[in-house]
C-alpha atoms as a PDB file:
ATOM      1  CA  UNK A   1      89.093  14.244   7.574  1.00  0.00           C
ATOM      2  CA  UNK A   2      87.504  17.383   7.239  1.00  0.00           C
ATOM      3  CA  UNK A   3      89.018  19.298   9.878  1.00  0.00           C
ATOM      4  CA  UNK A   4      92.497  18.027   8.844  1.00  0.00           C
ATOM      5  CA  UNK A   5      91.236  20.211   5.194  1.00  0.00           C
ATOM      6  CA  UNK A   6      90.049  22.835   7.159  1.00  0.00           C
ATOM      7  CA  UNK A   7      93.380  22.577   9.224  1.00  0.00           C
ATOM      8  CA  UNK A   8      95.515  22.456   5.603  1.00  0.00           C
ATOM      9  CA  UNK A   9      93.277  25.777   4.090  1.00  0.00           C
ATOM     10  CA  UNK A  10      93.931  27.637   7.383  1.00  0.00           C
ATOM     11  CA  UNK A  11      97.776  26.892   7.337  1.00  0.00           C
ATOM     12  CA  UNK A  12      98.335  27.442   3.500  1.00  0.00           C
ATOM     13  CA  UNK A  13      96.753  31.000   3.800  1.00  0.00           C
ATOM     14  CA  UNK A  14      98.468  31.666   6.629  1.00  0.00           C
ATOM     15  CA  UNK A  15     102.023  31.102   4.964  1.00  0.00           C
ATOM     16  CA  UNK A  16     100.731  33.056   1.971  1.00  0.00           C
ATOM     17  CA  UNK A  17      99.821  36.526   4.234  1.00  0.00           C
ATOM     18  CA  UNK A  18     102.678  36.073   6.292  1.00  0.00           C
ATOM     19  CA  UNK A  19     105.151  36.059   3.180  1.00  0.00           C
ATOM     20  CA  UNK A  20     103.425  39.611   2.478  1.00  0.00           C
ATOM     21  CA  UNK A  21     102.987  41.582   5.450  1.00  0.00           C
ATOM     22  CA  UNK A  22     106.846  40.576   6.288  1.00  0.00           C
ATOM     23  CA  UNK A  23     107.087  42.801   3.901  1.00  0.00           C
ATOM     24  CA  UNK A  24     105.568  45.929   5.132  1.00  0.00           C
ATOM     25  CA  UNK A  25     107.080  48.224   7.820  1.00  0.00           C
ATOM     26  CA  UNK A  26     105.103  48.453  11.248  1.00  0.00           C
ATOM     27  CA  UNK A  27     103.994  51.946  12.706  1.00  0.00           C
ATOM     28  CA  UNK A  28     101.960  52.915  15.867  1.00  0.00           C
ATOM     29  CA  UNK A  29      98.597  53.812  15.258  1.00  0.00           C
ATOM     30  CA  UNK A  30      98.520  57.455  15.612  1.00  0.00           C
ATOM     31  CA  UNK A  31      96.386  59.035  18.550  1.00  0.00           C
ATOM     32  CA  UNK A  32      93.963  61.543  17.615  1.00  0.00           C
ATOM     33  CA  UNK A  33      94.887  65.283  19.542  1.00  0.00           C
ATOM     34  CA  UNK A  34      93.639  68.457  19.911  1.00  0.00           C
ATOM     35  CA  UNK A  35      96.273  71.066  19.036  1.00  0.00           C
ATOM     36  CA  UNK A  36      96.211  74.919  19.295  1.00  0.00           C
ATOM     37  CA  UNK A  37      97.752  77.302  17.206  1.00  0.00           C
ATOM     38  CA  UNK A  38     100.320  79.846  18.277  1.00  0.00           C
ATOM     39  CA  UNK A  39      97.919  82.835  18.316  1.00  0.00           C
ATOM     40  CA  UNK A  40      94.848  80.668  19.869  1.00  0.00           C
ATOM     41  CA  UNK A  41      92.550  81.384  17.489  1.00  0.00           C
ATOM     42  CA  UNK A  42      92.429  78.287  15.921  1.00  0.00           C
ATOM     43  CA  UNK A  43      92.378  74.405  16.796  1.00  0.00           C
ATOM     44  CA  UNK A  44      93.764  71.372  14.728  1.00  0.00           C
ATOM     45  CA  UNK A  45      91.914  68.178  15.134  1.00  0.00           C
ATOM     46  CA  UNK A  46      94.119  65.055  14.423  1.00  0.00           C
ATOM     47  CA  UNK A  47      91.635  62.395  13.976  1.00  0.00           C
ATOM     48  CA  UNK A  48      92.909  60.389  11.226  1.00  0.00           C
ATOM     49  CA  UNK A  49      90.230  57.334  12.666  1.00  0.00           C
ATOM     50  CA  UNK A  50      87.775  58.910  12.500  1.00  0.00           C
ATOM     51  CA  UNK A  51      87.161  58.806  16.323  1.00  0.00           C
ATOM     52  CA  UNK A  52      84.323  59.597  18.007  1.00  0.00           C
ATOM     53  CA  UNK A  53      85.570  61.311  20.239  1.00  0.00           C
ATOM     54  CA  UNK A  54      87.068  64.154  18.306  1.00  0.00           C
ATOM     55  CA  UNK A  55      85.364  66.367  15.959  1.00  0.00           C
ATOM     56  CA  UNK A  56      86.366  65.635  12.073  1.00  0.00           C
ATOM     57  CA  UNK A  57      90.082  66.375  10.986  1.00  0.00           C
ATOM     58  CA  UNK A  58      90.285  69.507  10.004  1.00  0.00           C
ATOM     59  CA  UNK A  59      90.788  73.380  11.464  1.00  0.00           C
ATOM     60  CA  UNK A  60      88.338  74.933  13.481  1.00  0.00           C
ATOM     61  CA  UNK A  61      87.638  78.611  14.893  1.00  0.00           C
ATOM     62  CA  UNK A  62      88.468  78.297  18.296  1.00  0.00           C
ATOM     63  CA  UNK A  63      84.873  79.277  19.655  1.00  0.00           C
ATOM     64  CA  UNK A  64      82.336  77.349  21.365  1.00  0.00           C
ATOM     65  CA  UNK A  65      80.895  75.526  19.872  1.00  0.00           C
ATOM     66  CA  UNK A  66      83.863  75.237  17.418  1.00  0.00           C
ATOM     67  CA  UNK A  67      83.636  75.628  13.980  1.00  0.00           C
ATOM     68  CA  UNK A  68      85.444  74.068  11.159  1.00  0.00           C
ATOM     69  CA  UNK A  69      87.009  76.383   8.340  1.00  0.00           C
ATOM     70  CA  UNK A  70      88.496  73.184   6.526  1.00  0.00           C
ATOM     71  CA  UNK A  71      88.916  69.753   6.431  1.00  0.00           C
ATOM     72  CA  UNK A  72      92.032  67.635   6.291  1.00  0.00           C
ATOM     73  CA  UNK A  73      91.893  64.370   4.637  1.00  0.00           C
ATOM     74  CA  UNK A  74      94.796  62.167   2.954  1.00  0.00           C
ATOM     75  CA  UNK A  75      93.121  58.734   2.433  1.00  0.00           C
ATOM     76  CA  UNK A  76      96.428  57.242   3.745  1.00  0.00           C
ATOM     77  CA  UNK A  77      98.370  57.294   7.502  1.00  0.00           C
ATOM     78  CA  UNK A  78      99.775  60.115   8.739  1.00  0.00           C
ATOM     79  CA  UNK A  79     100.963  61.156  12.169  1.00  0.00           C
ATOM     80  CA  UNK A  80     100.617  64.804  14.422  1.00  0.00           C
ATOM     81  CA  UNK A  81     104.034  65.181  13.403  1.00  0.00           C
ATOM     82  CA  UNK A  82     104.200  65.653   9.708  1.00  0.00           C
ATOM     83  CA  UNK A  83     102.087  69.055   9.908  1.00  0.00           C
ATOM     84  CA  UNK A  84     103.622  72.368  10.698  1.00  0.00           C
ATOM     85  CA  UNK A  85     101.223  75.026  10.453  1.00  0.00           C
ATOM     86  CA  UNK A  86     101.418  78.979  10.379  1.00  0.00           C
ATOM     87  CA  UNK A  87     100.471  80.952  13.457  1.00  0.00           C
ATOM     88  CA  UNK A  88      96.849  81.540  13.003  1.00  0.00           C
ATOM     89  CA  UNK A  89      96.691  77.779  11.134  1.00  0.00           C
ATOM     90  CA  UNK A  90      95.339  79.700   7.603  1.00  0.00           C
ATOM     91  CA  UNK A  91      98.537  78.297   5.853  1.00  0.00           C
ATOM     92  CA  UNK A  92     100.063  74.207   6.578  1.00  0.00           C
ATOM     93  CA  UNK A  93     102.906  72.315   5.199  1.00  0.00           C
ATOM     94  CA  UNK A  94     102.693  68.629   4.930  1.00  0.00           C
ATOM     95  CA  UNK A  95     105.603  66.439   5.575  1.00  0.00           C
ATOM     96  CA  UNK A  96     104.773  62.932   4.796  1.00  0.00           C
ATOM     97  CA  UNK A  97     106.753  59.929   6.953  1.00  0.00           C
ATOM     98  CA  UNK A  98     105.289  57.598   5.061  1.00  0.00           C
ATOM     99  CA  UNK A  99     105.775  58.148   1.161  1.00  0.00           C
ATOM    100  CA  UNK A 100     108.343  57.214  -1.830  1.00  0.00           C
ATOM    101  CA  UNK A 101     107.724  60.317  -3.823  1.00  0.00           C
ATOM    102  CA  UNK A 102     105.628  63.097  -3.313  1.00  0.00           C
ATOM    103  CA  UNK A 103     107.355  64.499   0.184  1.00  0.00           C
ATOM    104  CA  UNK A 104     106.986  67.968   0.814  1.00  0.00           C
ATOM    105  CA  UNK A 105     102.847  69.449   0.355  1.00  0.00           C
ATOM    106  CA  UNK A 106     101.953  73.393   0.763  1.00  0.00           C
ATOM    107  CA  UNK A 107      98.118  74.021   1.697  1.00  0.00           C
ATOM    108  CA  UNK A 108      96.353  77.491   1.980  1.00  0.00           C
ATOM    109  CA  UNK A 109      92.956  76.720   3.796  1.00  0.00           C
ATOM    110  CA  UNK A 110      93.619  73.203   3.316  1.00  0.00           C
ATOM    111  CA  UNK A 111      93.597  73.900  -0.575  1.00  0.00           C
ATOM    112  CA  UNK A 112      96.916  72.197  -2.260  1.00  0.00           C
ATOM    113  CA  UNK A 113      99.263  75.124  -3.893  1.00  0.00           C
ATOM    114  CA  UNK A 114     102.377  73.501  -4.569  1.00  0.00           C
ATOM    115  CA  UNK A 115     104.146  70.097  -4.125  1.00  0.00           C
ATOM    116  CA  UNK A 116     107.514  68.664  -4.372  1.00  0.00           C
ATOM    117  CA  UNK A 117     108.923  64.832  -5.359  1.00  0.00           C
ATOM    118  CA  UNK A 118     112.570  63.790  -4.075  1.00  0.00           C
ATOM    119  CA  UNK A 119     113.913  64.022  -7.794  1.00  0.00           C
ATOM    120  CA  UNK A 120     113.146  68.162  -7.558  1.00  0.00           C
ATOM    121  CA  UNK A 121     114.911  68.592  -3.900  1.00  0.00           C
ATOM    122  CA  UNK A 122     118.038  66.100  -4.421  1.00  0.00           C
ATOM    123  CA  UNK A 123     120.657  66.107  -7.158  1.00  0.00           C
ATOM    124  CA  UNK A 124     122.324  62.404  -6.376  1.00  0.00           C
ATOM    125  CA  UNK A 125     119.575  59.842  -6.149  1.00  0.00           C
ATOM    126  CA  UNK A 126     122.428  57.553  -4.275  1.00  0.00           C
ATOM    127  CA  UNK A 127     121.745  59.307  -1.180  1.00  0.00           C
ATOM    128  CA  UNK A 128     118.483  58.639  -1.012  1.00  0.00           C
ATOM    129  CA  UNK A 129     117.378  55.341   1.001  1.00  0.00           C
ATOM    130  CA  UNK A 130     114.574  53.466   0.945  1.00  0.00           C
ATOM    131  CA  UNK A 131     112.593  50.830   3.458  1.00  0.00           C
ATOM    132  CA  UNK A 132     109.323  49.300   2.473  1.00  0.00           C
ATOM    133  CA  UNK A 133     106.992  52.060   2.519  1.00  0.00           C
ATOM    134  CA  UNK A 134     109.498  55.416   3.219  1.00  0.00           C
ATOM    135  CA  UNK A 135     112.136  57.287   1.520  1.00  0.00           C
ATOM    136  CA  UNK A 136     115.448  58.703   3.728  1.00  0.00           C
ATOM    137  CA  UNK A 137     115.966  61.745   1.534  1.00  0.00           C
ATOM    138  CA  UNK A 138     117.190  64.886   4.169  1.00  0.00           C
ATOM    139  CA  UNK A 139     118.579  65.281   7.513  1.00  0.00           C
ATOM    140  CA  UNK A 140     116.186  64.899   9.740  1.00  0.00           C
ATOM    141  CA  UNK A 141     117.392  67.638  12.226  1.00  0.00           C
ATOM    142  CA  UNK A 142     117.167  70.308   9.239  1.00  0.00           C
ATOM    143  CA  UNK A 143     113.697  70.241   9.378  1.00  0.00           C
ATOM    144  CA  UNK A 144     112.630  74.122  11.173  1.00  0.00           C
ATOM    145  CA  UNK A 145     109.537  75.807  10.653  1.00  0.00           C
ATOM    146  CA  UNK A 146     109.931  79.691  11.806  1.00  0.00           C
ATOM    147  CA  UNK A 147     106.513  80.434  12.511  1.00  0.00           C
ATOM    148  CA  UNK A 148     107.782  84.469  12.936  1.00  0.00           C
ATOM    149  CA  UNK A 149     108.424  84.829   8.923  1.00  0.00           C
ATOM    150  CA  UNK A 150     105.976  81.876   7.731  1.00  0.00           C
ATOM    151  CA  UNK A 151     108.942  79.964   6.188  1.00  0.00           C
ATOM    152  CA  UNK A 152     110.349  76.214   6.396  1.00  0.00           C
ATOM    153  CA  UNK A 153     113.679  74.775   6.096  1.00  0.00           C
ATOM    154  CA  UNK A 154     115.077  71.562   4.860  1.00  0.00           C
ATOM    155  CA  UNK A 155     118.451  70.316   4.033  1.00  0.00           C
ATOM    156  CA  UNK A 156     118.861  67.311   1.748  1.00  0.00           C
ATOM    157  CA  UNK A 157     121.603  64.659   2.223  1.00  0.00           C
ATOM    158  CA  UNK A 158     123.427  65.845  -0.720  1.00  0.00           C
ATOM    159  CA  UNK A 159     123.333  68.900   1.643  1.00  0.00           C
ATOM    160  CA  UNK A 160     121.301  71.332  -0.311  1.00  0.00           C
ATOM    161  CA  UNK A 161     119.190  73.431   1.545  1.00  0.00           C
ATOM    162  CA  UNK A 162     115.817  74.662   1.251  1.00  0.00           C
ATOM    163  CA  UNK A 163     113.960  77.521   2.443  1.00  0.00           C
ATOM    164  CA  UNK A 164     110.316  77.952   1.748  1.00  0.00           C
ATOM    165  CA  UNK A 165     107.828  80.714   1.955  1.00  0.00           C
ATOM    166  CA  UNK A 166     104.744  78.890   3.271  1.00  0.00           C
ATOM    167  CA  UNK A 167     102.019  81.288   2.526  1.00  0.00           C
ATOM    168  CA  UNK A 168     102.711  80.334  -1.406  1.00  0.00           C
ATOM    169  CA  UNK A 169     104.664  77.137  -1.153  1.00  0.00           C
ATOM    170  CA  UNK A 170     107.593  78.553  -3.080  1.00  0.00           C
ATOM    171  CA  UNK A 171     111.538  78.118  -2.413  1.00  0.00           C
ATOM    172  CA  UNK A 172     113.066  81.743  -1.837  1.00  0.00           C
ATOM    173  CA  UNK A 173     116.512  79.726  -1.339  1.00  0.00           C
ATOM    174  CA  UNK A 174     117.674  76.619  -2.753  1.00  0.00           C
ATOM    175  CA  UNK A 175     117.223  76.058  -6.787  1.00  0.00           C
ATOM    176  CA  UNK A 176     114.342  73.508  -7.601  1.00  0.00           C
ATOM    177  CA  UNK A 177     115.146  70.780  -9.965  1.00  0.00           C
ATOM    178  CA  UNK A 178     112.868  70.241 -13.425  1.00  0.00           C
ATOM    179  CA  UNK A 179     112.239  67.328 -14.296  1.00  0.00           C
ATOM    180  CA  UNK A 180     109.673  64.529 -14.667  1.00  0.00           C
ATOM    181  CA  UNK A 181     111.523  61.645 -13.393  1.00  0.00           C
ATOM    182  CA  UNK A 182     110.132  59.232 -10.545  1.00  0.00           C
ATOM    183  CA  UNK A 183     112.944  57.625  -8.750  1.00  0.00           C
ATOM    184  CA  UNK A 184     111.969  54.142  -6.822  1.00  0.00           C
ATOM    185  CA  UNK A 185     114.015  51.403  -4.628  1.00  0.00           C
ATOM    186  CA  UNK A 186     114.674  49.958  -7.688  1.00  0.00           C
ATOM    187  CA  UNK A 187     115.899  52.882 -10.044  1.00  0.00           C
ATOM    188  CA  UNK A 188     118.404  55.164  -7.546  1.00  0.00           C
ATOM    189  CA  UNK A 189     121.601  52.902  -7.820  1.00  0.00           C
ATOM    190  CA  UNK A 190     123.598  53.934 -10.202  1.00  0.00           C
ATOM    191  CA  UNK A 191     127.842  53.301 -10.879  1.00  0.00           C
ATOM    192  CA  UNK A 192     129.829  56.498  -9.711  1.00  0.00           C
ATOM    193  CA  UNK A 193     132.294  57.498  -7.170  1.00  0.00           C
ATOM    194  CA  UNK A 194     132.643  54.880  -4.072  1.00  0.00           C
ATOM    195  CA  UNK A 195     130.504  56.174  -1.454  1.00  0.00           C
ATOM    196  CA  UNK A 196     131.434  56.354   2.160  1.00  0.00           C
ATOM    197  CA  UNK A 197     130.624  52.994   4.017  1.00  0.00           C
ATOM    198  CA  UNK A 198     128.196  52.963   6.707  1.00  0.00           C
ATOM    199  CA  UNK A 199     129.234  51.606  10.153  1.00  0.00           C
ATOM    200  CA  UNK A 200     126.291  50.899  12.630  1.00  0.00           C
ATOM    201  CA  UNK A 201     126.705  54.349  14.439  1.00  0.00           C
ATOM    202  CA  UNK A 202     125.454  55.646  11.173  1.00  0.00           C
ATOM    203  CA  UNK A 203     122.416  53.263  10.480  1.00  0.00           C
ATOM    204  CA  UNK A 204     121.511  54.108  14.347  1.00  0.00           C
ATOM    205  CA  UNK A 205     122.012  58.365  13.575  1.00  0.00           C
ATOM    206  CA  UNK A 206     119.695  57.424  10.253  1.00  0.00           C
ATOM    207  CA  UNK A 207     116.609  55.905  12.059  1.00  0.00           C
ATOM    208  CA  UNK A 208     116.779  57.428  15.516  1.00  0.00           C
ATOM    209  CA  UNK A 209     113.939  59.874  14.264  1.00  0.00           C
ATOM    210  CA  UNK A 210     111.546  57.194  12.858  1.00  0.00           C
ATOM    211  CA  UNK A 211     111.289  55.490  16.736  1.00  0.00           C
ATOM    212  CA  UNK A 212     108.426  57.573  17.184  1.00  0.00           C
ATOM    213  CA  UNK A 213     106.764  56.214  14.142  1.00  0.00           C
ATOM    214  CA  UNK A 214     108.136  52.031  14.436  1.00  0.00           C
ATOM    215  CA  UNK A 215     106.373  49.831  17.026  1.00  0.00           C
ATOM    216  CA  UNK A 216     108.669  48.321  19.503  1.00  0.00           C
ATOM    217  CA  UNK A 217     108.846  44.842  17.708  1.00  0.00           C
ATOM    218  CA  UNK A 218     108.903  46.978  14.525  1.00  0.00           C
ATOM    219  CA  UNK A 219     111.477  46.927  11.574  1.00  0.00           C
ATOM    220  CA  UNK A 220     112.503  48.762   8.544  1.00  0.00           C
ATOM    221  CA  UNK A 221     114.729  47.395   6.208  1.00  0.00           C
ATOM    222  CA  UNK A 222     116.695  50.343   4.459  1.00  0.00           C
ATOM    223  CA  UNK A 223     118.807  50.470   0.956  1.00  0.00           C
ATOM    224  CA  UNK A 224     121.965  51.951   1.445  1.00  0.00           C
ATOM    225  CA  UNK A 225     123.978  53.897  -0.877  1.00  0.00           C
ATOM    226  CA  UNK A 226     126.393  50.636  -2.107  1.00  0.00           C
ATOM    227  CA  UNK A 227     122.881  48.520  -2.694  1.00  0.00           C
ATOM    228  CA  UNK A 228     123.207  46.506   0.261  1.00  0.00           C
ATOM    229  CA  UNK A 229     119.503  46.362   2.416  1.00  0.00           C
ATOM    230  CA  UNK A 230     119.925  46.191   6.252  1.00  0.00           C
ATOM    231  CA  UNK A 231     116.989  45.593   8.565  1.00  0.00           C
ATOM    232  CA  UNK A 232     117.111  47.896  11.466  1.00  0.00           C
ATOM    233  CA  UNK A 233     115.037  46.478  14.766  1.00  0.00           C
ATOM    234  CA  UNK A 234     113.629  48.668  17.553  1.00  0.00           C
ATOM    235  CA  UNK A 235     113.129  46.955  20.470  1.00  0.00           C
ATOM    236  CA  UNK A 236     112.095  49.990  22.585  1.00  0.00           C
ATOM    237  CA  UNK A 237     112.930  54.437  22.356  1.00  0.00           C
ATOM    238  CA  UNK A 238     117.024  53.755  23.454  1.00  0.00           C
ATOM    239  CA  UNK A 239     117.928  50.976  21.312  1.00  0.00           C
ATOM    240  CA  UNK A 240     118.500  50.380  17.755  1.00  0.00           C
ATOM    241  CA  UNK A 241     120.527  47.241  16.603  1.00  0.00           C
ATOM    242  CA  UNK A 242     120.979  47.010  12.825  1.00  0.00           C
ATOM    243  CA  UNK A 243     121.799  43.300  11.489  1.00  0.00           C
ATOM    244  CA  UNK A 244     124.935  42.143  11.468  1.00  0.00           C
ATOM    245  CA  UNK A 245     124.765  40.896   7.737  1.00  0.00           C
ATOM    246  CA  UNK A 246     123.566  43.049   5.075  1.00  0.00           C
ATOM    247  CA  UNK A 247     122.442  41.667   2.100  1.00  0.00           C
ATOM    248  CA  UNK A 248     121.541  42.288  -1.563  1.00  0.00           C
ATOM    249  CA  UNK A 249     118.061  44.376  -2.351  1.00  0.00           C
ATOM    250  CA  UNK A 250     115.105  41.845  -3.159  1.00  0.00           C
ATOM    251  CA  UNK A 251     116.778  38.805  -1.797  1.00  0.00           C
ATOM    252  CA  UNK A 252     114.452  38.802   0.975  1.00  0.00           C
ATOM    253  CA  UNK A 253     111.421  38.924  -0.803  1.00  0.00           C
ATOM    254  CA  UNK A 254     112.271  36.752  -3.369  1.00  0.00           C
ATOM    255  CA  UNK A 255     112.663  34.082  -0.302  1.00  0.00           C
ATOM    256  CA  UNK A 256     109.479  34.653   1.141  1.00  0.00           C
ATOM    257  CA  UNK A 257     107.620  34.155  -2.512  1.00  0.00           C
ATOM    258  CA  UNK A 258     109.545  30.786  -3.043  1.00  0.00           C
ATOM    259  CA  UNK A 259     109.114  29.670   0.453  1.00  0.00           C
ATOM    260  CA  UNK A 260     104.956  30.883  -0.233  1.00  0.00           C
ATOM    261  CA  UNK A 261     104.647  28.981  -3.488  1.00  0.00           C
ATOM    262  CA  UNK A 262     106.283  25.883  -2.144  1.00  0.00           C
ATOM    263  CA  UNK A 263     103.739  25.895   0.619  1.00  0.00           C
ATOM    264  CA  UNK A 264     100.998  26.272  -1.750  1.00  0.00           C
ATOM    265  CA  UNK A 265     102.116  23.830  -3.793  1.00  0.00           C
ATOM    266  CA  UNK A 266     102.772  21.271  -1.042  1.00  0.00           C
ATOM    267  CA  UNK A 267      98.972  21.929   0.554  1.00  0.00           C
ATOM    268  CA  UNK A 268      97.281  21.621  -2.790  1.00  0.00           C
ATOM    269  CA  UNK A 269      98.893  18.041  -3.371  1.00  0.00           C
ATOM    270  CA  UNK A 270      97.954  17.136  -0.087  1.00  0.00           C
ATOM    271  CA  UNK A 271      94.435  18.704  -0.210  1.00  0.00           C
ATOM    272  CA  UNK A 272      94.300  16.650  -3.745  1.00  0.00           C
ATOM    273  CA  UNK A 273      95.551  13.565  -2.307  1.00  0.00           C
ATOM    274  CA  UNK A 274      93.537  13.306   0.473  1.00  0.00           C
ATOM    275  CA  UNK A 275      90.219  14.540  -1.420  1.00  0.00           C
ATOM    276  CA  UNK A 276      91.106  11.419  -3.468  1.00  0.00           C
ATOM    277  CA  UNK A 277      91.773   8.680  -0.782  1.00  0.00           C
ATOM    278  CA  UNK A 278      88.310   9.907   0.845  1.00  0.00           C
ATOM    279  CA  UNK A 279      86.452   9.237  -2.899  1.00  0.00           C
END
């Protein structure tokens, strides 16, 4: 009787975490690395674990031993390739994968000087997609750092383009937008003109970047322009297959919770019934 409880417990919290990390998308741990800057006179340690085996995340002097002028430290994931970093390393830009918001960081010395949110780089919110945990705001091949004049580019998917002066963070082309709106999955879809439909050779051009960052049984379910969600499956680097159905935002969820609650529900009656019999 008792393990057939324990058995019950077990199974009911089970369903429960299951509903929620179904949920989330699924990265690759990122591997700590050792990376050189263009004139050699400074290291970047990418040890967002902590390892052992890797001095703390930061910049160091390249000398011996090496010596660290600043630390880098996010308290969330990040990977190698969101940093882009000046020549001699003094001056970084941050370029979150995994964020809904705040996507585009300027550090001098690893001290913040300016930020930008999607709502000051794009105009039409409709073009911005959305899985779980990441926003599809730019083109992902418009992305160039030109270490020669310390500036970085990026082109929107309403096609406005950026250019950046990284020593202070600010845009010598492109006109930043004012205002103190925070766009979400849940707040970007909005009537206007019919948008262009998206085929599966587009959903495969949108997430072709992000294989690096999915695991090979990995997902991400993204929010298209006309408010349909489509969950988009690696199975390994060459091949992306995108579901054939799409469906409408939150349906998914809301299926998990009900399915959850019902199991829940069902244990505790059982759990009740058999506590019960037992007395």
């Amino acid at each position: 009787m008792k393990r057939m409880i324990m058995f019950l417990a077990v199974l009911m919290v089970t369903v429960l975490f299951s509903g929620v990390t179904a949920l989330a998308d699924s990265f690759v741990t990122p591997a700590p690395a050792m990376v050189e800057s263009e004139d050699g006179s400074h290291v970047f340690s990418f040890n967002p674990d902590n390892s052992s085996e890797f001095p703390e995340m930061g910049v160091y002097r390249n000398t011996e031993p090496l010596e660290l002028v600043y630390a880098i430290n996010f308290g969330s994931i990040t990977f190698l390739n969101d940093f882009y970093f000046s020549a001699d390393m003094k001056y970084f830009v941050h370029f979150p994968t995994i964020t809904q918001d705040t996507v585009l960081l300027f550090y001098e010395d690893g001290i913040l000087m300016e930020s930008y949110r999607i709502p000051n780089l794009v105009k039409d919110k409709r073009v911005v997609s959305y899985s779980v945990s990441m926003a599809m705001w730019y083109d992902f091949n418009s992305r160039i750092l030109d270490v020669e004049n310390n500036t970085f580019t990026v082109t929107t998917n309403d096609d406005l383009t950026y250019v950046f002066d990284i020593t202070t963070g600010k845009a010598i082309k492109g006109d930043i937008i004012t205002t103190d709106e925070i766009w979400s999955p849940f707040n970007t879809m909005e009537e206007g003109p019919p948008r262009t439909p998206h085929d599966d050779a587009h959903i495969t051009d949108l997430v072709s970047d992000l294989s690096d960052y999915i695991t090979e049984s990995g997902s991400v379910d993204l929010q298209l322009d006309d408010g349909q969600i489509v969950t988009v499956t690696i199975a390994n680097a060459d091949t992306i297959q995108p579901d054939e159905a799409a469906r409408p935002p939150m349906d998914t969820s809301l299926l998990i919770g009900i399915i959850a609650m019902a199991a829940f529900t069902a244990g505790l009656v059982v759990l009740l019934l058999l506590v019960k019999r037992k007395k």
